[in-house]
Protein backbone atom coordinates (compact mmCIF):
# COMPACT_ATOMS: atom_id res chain seq x y z
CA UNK A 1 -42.13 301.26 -114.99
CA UNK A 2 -44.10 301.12 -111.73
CA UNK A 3 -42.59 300.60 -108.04
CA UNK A 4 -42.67 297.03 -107.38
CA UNK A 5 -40.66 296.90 -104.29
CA UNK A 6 -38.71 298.99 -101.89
CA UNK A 7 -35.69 298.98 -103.14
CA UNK A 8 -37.46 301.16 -106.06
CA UNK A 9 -38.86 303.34 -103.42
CA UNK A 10 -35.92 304.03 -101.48
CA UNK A 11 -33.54 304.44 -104.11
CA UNK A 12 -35.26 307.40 -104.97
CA UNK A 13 -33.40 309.93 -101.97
CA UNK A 14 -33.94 313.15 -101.37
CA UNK A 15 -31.41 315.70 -103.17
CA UNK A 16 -30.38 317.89 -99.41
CA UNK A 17 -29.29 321.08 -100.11
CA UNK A 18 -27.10 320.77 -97.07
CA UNK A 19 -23.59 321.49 -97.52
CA UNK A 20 -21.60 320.58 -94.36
CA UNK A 21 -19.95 317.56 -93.40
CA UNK A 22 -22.64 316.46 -90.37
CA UNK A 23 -25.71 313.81 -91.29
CA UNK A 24 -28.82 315.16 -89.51
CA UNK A 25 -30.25 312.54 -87.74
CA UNK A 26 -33.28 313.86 -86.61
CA UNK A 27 -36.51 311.22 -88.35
CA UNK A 28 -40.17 313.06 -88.41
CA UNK A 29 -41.76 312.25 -85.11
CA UNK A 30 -44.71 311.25 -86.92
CA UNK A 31 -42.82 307.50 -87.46
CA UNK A 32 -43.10 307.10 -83.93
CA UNK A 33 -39.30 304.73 -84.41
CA UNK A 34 -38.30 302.88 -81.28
CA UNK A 35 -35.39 303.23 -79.86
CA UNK A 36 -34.29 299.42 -79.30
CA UNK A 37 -35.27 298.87 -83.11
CA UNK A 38 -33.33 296.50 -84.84
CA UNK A 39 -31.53 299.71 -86.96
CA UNK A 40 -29.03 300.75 -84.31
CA UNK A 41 -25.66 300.61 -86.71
CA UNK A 42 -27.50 302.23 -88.89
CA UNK A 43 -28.57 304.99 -86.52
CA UNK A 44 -25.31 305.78 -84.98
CA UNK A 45 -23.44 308.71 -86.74
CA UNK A 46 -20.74 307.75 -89.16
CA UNK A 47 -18.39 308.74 -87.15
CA UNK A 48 -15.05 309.20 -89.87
CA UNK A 49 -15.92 310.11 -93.39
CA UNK A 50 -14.32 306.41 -94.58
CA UNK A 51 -15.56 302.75 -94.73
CA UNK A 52 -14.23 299.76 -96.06
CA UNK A 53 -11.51 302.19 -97.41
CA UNK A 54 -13.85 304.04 -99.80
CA UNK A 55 -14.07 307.47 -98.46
CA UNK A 56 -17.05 310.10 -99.30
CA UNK A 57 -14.13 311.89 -102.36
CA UNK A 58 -14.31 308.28 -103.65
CA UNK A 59 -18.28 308.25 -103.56
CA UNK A 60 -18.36 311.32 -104.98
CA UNK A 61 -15.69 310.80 -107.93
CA UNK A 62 -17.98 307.25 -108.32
CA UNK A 63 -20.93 309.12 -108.67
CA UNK A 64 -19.34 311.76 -111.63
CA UNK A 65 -17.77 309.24 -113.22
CA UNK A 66 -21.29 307.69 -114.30
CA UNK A 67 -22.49 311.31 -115.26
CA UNK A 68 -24.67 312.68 -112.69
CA UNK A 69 -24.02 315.92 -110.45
CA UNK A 70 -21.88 315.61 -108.39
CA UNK A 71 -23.35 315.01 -104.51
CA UNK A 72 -22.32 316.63 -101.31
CA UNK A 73 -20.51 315.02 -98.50
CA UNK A 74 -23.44 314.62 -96.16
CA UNK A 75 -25.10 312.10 -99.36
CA UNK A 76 -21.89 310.28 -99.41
CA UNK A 77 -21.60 310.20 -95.71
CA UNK A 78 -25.07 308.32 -95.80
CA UNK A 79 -24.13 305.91 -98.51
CA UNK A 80 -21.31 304.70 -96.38
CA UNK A 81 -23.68 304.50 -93.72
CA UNK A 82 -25.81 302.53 -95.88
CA UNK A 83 -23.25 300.05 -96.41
CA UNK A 84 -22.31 299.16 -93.18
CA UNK A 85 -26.15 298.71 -92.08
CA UNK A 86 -26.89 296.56 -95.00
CA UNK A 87 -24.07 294.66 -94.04
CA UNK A 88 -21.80 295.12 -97.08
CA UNK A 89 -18.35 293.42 -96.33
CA UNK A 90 -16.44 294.28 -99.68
CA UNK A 91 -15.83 297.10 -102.17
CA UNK A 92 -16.74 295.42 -104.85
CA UNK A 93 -20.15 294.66 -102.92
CA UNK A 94 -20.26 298.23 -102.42
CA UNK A 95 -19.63 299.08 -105.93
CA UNK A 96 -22.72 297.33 -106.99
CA UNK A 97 -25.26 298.74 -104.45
CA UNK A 98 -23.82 302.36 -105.48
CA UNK A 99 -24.77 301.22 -109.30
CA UNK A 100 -28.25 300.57 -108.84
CA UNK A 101 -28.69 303.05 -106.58
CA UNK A 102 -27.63 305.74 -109.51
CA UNK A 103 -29.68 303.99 -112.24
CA UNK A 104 -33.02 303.89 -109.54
CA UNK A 105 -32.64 307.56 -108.32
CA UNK A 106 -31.41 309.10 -111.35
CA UNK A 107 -28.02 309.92 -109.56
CA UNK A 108 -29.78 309.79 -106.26
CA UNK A 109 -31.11 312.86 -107.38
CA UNK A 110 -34.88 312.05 -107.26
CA UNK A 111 -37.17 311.47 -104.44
CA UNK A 112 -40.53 310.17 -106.32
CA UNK A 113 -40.91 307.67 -108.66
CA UNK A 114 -41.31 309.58 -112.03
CA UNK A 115 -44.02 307.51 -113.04
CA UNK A 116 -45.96 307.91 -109.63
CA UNK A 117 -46.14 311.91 -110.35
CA UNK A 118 -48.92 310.77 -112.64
CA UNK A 119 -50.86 308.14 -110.97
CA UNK A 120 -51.74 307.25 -107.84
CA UNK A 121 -49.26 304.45 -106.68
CA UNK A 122 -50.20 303.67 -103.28
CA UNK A 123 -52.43 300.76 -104.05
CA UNK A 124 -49.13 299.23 -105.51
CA UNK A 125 -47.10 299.77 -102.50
CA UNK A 126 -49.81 298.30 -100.01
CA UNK A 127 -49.65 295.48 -101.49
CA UNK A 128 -46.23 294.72 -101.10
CA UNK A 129 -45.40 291.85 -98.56
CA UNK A 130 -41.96 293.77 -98.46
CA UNK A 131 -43.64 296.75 -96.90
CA UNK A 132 -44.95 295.02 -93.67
CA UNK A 133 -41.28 293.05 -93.12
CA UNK A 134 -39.26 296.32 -93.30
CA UNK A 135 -41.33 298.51 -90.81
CA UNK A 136 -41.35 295.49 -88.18
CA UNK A 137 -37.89 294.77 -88.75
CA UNK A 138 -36.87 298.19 -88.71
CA UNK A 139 -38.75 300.20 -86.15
CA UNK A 140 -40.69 297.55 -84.89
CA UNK A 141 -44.23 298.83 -86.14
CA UNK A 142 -46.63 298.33 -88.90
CA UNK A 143 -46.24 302.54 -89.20
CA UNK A 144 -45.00 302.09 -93.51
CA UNK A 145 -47.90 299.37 -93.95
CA UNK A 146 -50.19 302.60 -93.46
CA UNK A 147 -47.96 305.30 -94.53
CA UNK A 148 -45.57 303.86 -97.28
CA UNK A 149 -45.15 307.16 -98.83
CA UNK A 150 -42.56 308.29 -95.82
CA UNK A 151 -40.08 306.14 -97.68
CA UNK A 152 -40.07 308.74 -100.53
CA UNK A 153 -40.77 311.50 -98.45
CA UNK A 154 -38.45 311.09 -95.25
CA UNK A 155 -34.32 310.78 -96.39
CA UNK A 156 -33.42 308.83 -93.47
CA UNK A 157 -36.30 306.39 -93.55
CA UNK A 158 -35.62 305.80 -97.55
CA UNK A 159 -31.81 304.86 -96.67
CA UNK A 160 -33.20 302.64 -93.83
CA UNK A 161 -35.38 300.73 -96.25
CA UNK A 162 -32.69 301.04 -99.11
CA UNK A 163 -30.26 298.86 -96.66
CA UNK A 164 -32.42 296.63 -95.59
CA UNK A 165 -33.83 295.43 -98.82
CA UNK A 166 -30.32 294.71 -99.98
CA UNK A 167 -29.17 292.94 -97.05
CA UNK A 168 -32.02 291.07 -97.03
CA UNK A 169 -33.32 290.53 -100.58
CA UNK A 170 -30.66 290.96 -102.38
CA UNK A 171 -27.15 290.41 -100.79
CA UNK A 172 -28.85 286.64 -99.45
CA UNK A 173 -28.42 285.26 -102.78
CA UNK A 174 -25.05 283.27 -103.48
CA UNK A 175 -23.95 284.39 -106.82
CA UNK A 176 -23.96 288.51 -105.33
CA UNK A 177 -22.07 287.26 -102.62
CA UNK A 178 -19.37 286.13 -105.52
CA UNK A 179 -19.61 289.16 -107.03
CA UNK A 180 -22.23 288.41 -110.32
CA UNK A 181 -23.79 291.74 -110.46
CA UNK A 182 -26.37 290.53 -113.15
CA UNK A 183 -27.73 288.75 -109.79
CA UNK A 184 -28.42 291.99 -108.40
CA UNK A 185 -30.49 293.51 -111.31
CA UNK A 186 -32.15 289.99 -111.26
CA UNK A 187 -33.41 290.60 -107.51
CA UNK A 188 -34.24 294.08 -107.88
CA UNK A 189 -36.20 293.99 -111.28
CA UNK A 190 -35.54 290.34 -112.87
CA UNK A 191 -39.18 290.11 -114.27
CA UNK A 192 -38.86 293.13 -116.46
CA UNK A 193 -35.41 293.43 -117.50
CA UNK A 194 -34.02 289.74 -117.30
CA UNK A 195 -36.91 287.70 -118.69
CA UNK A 196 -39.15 289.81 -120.83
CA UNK A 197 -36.75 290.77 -123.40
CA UNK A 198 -36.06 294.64 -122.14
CA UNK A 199 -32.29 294.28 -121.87
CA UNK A 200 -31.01 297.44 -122.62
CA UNK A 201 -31.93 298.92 -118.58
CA UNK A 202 -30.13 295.85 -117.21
CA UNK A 203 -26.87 297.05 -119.78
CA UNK A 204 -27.06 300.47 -118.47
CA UNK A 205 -27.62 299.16 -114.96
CA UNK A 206 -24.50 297.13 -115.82
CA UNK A 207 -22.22 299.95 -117.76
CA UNK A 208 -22.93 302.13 -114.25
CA UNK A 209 -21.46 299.53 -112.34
CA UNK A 210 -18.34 299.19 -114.26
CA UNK A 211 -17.50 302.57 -113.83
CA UNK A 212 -18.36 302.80 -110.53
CA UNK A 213 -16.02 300.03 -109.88
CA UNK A 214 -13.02 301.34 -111.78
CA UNK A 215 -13.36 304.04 -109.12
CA UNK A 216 -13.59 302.15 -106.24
CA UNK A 217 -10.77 299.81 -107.02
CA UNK A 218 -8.19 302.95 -107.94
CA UNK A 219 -8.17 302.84 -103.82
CA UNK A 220 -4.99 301.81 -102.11
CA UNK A 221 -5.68 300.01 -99.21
């Protein structure tokens, strides 16, 4: 399956092989990123390793539980960050962004899109009206409608663009608001996997979350 939007793109995040507890926030200074861009709770350091009472042991035990390796603290410090930029205002929420996050990135394991490691998928990406909307509303520039591949190549840029799909694409719609993750799968990749008859990704997609959100709602609050 090619990339057809961002949140394709951006799922796929870098595997750090950092193992300490601080997020490097240093971005490439190629990106040329404002600093009054419209990302500032997403670029101020997570301060405390919890959010919305999941903590980054919770991400992590999330993550095993669907089978993948298990990630370090500083990849579960960004997903929290993640989900207070994109706005996320419930575990449950939180539960489903984690799920297709998993199933996109492999585990949030892989940085390219397997498919793109054989062709050429820049022509793909450029034409995305997504593409032009993120870099304005994120940094304020055109810099991804010329570059696009920093979303797969630079980790902090790829969890920008992961957030702001789903709070903008995806979280908008009523029934993910109410908690109907098929909704989600529907925004992401509805064409291929809700109407064209290939239902067994959007099961998987779906058996991820479910485990994910046993996890998540073992918490105490």
């Amino acid at each position: 399956m090619l990339i057809k939007n961002y949140l394709e793109i951006i799922a796929n995040i870098a595997n750090t092989n950092k193992h300490n507890d601080t997020i490097n926030e240093n971005t490439d200074d190629s990106i040329n990123v404002p600093e009054n861009n419209n990302n500032e709770t997403y670029n101020k350091p997570v301060e405390a390793n919890s959010y919305l009472g999941l903590t980054t042991s919770i991400i992590q035990k999330a993550v095993s539980s669907c089978e993948y390796p298990k990630i370090d603290t500083v990849k579960a410090k960004r997903f929290l960050k993640a989900v207070k930029f994109a706005d996320i205002e419930s575990k449950q929420e939180a539960a489903m962004f984690l799920a297709q996050l998993l199933w996109e990135s492999n585990g949030l394991q892989s940085k390219d899109e397997y498919q793109c490691s054989q062709r050429d998928c820049s022509e793909i990406y450029s034409q995305s009206s997504d593409i032009p909307e993120a870099s304005e509303y994120l940094y304020g520039n055109s810099k991804l409608l010329y570059t696009p591949e920093l979303v797969s190549k630079n980790e902090d840029i790829a969890w920008d663009v992961s957030s702001w799909y789903w709070k903008t694409k995806v979280r908008a719609l009523p029934e993910v608001k109410i908690g109907l993750f098929g909704s989600t799968t529907k925004a992401i990749n509805g064409y291929l996997e809700c109407y064209s008859g290939n239902y067994d990704k959007a099961k998987r997609r779906f058996e991820l979350y479910v485990k994910v959100l046993k996890v998540i709602n073992a918490v105490i609050l």
